[in-house]
C-alpha atoms as a PDB file:
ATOM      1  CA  UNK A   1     119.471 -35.377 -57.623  1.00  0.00           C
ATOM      2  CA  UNK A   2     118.102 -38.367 -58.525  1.00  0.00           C
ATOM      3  CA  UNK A   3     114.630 -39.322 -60.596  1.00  0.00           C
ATOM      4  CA  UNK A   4     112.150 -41.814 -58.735  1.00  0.00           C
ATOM      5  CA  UNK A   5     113.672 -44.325 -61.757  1.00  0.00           C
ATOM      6  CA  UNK A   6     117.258 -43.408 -60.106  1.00  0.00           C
ATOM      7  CA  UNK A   7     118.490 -41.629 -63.200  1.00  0.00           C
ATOM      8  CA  UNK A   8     120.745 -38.806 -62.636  1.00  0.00           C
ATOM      9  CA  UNK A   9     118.482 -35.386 -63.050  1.00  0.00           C
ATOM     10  CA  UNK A  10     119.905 -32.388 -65.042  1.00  0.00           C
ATOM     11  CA  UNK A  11     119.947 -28.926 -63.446  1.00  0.00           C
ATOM     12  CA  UNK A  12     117.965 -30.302 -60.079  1.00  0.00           C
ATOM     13  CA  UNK A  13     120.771 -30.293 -57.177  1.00  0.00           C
ATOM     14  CA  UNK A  14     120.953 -31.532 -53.471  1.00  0.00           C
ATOM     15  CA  UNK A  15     123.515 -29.782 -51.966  1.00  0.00           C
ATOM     16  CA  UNK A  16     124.735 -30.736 -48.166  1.00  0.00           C
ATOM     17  CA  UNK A  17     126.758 -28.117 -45.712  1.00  0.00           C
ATOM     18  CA  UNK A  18     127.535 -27.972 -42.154  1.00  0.00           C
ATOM     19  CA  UNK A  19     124.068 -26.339 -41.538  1.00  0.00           C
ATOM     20  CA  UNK A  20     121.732 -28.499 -43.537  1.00  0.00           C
ATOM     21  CA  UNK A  21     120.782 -29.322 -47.218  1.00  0.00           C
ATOM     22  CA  UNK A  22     119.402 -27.471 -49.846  1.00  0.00           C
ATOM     23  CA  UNK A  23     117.588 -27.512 -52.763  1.00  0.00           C
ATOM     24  CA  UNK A  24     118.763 -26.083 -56.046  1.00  0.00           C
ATOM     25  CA  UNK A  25     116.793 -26.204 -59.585  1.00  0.00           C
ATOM     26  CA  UNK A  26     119.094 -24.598 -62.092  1.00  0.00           C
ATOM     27  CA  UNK A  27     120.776 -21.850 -60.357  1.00  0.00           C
ATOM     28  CA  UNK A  28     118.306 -20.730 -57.758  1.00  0.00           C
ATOM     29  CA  UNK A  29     117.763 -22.316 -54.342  1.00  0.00           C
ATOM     30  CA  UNK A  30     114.427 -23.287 -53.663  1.00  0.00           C
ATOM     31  CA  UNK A  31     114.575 -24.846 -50.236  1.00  0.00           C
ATOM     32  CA  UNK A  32     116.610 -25.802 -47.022  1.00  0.00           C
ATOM     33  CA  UNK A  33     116.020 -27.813 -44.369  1.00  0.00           C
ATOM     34  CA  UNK A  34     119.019 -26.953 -41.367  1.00  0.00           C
ATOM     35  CA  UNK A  35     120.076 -29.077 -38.906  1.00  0.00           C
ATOM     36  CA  UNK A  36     117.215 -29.384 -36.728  1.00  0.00           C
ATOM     37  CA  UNK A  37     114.418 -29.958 -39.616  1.00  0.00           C
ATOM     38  CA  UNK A  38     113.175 -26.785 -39.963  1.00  0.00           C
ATOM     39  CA  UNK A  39     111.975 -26.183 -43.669  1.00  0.00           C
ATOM     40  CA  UNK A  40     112.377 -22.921 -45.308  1.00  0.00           C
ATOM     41  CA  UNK A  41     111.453 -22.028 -48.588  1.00  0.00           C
ATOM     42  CA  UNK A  42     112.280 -19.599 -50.936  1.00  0.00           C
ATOM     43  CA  UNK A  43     109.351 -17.178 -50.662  1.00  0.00           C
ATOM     44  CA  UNK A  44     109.334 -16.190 -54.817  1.00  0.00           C
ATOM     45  CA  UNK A  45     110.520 -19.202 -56.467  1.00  0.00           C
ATOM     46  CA  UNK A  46     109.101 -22.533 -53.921  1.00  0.00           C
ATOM     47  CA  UNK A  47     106.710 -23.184 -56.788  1.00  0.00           C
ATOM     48  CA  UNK A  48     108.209 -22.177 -59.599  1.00  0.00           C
ATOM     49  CA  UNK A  49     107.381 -24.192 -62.150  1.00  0.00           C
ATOM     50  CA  UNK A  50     105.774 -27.811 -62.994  1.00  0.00           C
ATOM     51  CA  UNK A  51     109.663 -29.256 -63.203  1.00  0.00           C
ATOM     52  CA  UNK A  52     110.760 -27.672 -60.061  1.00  0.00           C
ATOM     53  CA  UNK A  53     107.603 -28.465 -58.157  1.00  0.00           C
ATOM     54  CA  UNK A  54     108.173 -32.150 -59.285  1.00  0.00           C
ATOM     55  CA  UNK A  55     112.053 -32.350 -57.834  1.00  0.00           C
ATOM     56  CA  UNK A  56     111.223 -30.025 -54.789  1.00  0.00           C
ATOM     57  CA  UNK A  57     108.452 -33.052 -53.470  1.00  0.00           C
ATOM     58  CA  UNK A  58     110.721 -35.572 -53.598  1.00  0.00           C
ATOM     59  CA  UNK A  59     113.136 -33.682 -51.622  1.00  0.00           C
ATOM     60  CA  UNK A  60     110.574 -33.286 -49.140  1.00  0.00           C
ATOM     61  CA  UNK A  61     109.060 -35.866 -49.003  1.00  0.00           C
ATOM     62  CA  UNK A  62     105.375 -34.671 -50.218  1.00  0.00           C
ATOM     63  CA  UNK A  63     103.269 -33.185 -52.266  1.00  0.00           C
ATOM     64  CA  UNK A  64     102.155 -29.727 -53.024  1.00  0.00           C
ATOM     65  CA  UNK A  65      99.069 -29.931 -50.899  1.00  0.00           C
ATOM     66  CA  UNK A  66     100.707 -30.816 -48.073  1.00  0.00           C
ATOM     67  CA  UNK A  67     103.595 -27.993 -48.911  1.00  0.00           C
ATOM     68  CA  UNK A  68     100.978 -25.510 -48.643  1.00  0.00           C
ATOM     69  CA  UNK A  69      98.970 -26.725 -45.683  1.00  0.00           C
ATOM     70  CA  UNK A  70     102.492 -26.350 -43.623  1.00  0.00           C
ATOM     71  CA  UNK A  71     103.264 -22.865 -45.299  1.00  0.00           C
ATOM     72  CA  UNK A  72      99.672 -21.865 -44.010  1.00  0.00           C
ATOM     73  CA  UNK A  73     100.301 -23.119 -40.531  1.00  0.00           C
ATOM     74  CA  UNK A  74     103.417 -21.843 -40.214  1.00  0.00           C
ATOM     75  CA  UNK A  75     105.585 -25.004 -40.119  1.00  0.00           C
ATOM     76  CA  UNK A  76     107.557 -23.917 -43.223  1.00  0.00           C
ATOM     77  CA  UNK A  77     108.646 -20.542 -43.227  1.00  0.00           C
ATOM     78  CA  UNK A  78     108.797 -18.771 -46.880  1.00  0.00           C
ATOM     79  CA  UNK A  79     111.862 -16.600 -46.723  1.00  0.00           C
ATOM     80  CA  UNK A  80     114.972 -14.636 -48.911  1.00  0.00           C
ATOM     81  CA  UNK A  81     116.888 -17.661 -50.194  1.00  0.00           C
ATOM     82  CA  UNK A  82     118.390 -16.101 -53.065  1.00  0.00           C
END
Protein backbone atom coordinates (compact mmCIF):
# COMPACT_ATOMS: atom_id res chain seq x y z
CA UNK A 1 0.00 0.00 0.00
CA UNK A 2 0.85 3.22 -0.75
CA UNK A 3 0.85 6.69 1.52
CA UNK A 4 -1.22 9.73 0.00
CA UNK A 5 2.72 11.09 -0.59
CA UNK A 6 3.13 7.65 -2.69
CA UNK A 7 5.69 6.22 -0.31
CA UNK A 8 5.64 2.59 0.11
CA UNK A 9 3.69 1.83 3.66
CA UNK A 10 5.13 -0.81 6.10
CA UNK A 11 2.87 -3.60 7.39
CA UNK A 12 -0.43 -2.00 5.47
CA UNK A 13 -1.16 -4.53 2.42
CA UNK A 14 -3.58 -4.58 -0.66
CA UNK A 15 -3.87 -7.87 -1.64
CA UNK A 16 -5.88 -8.85 -5.08
CA UNK A 17 -7.47 -12.58 -5.80
CA UNK A 18 -9.87 -13.97 -8.17
CA UNK A 19 -12.74 -12.87 -5.80
CA UNK A 20 -11.81 -9.34 -4.90
CA UNK A 21 -9.22 -7.34 -2.82
CA UNK A 22 -8.48 -7.13 0.60
CA UNK A 23 -7.18 -5.24 3.16
CA UNK A 24 -4.40 -6.34 5.45
CA UNK A 25 -2.69 -4.16 8.40
CA UNK A 26 0.05 -6.32 9.81
CA UNK A 27 -1.20 -9.76 9.77
CA UNK A 28 -4.92 -9.41 10.16
CA UNK A 29 -7.41 -8.65 7.38
CA UNK A 30 -9.48 -5.84 7.96
CA UNK A 31 -11.61 -5.58 4.86
CA UNK A 32 -12.71 -6.98 1.37
CA UNK A 33 -14.50 -5.74 -1.22
CA UNK A 34 -15.46 -9.03 -3.87
CA UNK A 35 -16.16 -8.79 -7.20
CA UNK A 36 -19.34 -7.08 -7.31
CA UNK A 37 -18.45 -4.16 -4.63
CA UNK A 38 -19.81 -5.45 -1.77
CA UNK A 39 -17.76 -4.26 1.38
CA UNK A 40 -17.24 -6.47 4.27
CA UNK A 41 -15.45 -5.77 7.22
CA UNK A 42 -13.89 -7.53 9.78
CA UNK A 43 -16.44 -7.28 12.61
CA UNK A 44 -13.50 -7.07 15.70
CA UNK A 45 -10.66 -5.43 14.14
CA UNK A 46 -12.43 -2.67 11.16
CA UNK A 47 -11.31 0.02 13.58
CA UNK A 48 -8.59 -1.11 15.16
CA UNK A 49 -6.45 1.41 15.75
CA UNK A 50 -5.59 5.21 14.67
CA UNK A 51 -2.86 3.61 11.98
CA UNK A 52 -5.19 1.09 10.64
CA UNK A 53 -8.17 3.39 10.52
CA UNK A 54 -5.87 5.82 8.52
CA UNK A 55 -4.81 3.00 5.66
CA UNK A 56 -8.34 1.29 5.78
CA UNK A 57 -9.99 5.02 4.38
CA UNK A 58 -7.89 5.26 1.72
CA UNK A 59 -8.67 1.87 0.62
CA UNK A 60 -12.13 2.82 0.65
CA UNK A 61 -12.29 5.63 -0.37
CA UNK A 62 -13.73 7.57 2.89
CA UNK A 63 -13.73 8.40 6.08
CA UNK A 64 -14.78 6.91 9.31
CA UNK A 65 -18.08 8.71 9.41
CA UNK A 66 -19.12 7.61 6.38
CA UNK A 67 -17.72 3.84 7.32
CA UNK A 68 -20.11 3.84 10.04
CA UNK A 69 -23.16 5.43 8.47
CA UNK A 70 -22.95 2.32 5.81
CA UNK A 71 -22.26 -0.28 8.69
CA UNK A 72 -25.54 1.20 10.31
CA UNK A 73 -27.53 0.91 7.15
CA UNK A 74 -26.45 -2.18 6.29
CA UNK A 75 -24.39 -1.48 3.13
CA UNK A 76 -21.21 -2.92 4.72
CA UNK A 77 -21.62 -6.02 6.39
CA UNK A 78 -19.22 -6.59 9.61
CA UNK A 79 -18.31 -10.23 9.46
CA UNK A 80 -15.48 -13.26 10.52
CA UNK A 81 -12.52 -12.19 8.39
CA UNK A 82 -9.93 -13.70 10.37
Amino acid sequence: MRSPRGNQVPNQFIIWTDEGKYFQSYKTIIAFIDNSNNVFLDEDSWDYSRTTGKYRNIFLGENKTQTEHLIKTGEYELTELN
